[in-house]
Protein backbone atom coordinates (compact mmCIF):
# COMPACT_ATOMS: atom_id res chain seq x y z
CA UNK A 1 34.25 93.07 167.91
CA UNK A 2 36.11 90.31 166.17
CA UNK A 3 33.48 87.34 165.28
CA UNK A 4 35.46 84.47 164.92
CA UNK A 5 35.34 80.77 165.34
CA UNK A 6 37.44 80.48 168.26
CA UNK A 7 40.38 77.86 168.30
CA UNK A 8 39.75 74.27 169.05
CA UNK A 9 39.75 73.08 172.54
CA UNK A 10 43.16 71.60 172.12
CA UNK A 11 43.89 75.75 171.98
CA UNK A 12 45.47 75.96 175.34
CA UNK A 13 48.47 74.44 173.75
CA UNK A 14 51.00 76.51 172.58
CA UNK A 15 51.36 75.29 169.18
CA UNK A 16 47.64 75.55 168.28
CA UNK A 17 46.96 79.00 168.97
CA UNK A 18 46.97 81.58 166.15
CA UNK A 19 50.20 84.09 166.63
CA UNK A 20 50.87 87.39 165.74
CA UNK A 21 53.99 89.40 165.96
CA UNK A 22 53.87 93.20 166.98
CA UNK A 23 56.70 95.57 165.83
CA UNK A 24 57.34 99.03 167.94
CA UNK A 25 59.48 101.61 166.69
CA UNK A 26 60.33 101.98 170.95
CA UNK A 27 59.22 100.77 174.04
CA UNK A 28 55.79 101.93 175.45
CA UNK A 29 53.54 102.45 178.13
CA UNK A 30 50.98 100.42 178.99
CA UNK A 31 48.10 101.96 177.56
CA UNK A 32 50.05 102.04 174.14
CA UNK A 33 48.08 99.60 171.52
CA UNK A 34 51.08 97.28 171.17
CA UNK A 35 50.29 96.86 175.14
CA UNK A 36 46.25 96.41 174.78
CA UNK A 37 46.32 94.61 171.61
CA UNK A 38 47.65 91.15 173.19
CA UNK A 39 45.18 91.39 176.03
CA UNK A 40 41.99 91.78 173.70
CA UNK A 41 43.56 88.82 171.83
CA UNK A 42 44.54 85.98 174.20
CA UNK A 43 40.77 84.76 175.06
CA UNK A 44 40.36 84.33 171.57
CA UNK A 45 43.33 82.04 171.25
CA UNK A 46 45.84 84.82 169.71
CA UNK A 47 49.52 84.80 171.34
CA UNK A 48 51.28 88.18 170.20
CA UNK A 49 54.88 88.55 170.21
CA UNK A 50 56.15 91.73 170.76
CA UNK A 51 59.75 93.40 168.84
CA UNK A 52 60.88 96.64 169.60
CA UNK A 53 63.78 95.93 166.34
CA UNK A 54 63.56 93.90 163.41
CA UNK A 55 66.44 91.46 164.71
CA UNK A 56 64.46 90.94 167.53
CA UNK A 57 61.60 90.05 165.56
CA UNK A 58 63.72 87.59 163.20
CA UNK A 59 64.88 86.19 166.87
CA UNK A 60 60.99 86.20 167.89
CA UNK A 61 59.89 83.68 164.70
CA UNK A 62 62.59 81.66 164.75
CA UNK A 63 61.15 80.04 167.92
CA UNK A 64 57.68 80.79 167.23
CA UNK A 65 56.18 80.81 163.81
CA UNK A 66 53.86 83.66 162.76
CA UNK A 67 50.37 83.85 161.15
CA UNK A 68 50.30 87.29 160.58
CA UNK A 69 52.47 90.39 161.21
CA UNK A 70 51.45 94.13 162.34
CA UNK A 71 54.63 95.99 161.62
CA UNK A 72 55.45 99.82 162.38
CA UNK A 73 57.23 100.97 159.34
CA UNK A 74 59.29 103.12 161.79
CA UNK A 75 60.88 99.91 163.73
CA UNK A 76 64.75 100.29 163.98
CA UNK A 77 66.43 97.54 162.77
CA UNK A 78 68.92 96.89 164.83
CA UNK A 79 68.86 98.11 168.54
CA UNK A 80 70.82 101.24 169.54
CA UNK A 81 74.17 100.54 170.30
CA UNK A 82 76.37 103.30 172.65
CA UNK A 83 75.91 106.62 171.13
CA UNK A 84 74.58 105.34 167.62
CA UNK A 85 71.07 106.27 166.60
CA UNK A 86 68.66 102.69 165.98
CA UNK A 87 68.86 101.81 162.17
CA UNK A 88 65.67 103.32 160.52
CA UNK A 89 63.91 100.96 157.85
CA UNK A 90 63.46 97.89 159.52
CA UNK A 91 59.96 98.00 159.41
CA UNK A 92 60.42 97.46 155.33
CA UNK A 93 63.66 95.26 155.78
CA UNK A 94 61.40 92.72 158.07
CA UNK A 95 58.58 92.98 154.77
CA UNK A 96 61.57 91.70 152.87
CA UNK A 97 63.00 88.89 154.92
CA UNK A 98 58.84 87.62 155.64
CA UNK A 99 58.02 87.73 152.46
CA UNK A 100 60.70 85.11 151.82
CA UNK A 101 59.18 82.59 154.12
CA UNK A 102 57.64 79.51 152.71
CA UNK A 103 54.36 80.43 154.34
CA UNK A 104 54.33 84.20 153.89
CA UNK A 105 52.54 85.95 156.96
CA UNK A 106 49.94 88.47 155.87
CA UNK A 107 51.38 92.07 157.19
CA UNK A 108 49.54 94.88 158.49
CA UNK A 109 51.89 98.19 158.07
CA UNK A 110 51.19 100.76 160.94
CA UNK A 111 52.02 104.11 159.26
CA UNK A 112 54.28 106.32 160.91
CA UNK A 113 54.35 109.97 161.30
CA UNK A 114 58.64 109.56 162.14
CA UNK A 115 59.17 110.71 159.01
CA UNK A 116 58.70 113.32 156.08
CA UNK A 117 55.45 113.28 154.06
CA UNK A 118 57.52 111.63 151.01
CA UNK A 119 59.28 109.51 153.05
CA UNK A 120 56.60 108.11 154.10
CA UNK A 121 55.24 108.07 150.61
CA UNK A 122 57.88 106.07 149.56
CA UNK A 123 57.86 103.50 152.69
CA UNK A 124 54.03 103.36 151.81
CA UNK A 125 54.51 102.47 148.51
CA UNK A 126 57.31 99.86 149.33
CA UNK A 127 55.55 98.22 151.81
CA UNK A 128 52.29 97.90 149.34
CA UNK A 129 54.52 96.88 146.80
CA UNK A 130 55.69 93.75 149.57
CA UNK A 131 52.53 92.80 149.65
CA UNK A 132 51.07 94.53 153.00
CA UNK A 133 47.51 93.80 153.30
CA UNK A 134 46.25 96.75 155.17
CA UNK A 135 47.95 100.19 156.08
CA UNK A 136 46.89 101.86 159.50
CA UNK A 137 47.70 105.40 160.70
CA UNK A 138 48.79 106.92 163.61
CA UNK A 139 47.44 107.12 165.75
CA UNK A 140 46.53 103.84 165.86
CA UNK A 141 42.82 103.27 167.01
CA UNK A 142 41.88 99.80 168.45
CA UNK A 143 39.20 99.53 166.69
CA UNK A 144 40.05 100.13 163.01
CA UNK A 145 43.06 97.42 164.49
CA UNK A 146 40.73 95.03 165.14
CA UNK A 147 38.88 95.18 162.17
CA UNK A 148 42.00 95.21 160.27
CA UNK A 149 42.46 92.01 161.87
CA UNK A 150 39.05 90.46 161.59
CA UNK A 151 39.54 90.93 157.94
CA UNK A 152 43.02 89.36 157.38
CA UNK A 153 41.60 86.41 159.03
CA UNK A 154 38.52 86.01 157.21
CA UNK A 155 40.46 86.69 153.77
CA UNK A 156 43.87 84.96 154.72
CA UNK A 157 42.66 81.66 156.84
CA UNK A 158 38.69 81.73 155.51
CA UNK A 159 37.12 83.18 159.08
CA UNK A 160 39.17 80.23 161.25
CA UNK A 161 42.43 80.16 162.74
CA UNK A 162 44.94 78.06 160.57
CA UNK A 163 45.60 74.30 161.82
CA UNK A 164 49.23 74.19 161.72
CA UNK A 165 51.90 77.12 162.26
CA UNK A 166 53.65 78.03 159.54
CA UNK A 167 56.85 76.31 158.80
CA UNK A 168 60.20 78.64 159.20
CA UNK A 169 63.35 77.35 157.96
């Protein structure tokens, strides 16, 4: 399990926790991981925000900053709209607009099995190429997750959540 210095007491307020945003590629059950994974996290002072597009995760951080990102490469971009089929590639479109923040989130890419073998070869390679710090595959396992995540925040914020959010202009 995750050994981390939890946040300070001060954590209960919302702008002191440590937040993460989830991206779907559709809406899920509850015993999905995009369900379980905010659960595990809150009593360790971790708010996750969930998107099931890209837009919606843009919305998401506008309000509330990000630390770090878990992002399924298979998110639409753009929700559904009548008869149209979601936008595929928001998963890497969302790398791009993040990485432009002043205060870059570190990015965990969930692989997904949406697509061809070289598709996903090439959404692999983009997303490493955007900086992604760890790649998980489906299906995603809550533990390789959480050690994914143990490891971000020892290597990103040195083992302690990070004082301030991150500014978003």
């Amino acid at each position: 399990m995750l050994n981390l210095r939890p946040p300070s007491p001060e954590s209960d307020r919302h702008d002191a926790r440590f937040r993460v945003l989830l991206t779907e590629d559709r809406a899920r059950t509850d015993d999905h991981w995009t369900r379980q994974l905010p659960a595990l996290l809150r009593p360790m002072g971790v708010d996750a925000l969930i998107a099931s597009t890209g837009q919606q995760a843009l919305d998401l951080i506008q309000n509330d900053p990000i630390h770090a990102a878990i992002i399924d490469l298979a998110t639409p971009k753009a929700p559904a709209t009548g008869s149209t089929p979601t936008a595929a590639g928001g998963g890497i479109w969302l790398m791009q607009v993040l990485q432009r923040l002043p205060n870059r989130p570190p990015v965990v890419v969930v692989n997904s099995n949406s697509y061809s073998q070289r598709q996903v070869q090439r959404l692999l390679n983009q997303a490493l190429e955007l900086g992604a710090f760890s790649v998980i595959n489906r299906p995603v396992r809550l533990d390789a997750l959480l050690s994914t995540f143990q490891r971000l925040v020892e290597r990103a914020y040195n083992n302690t959540w990070p004082t301030k959010p991150p500014s978003v202009n």
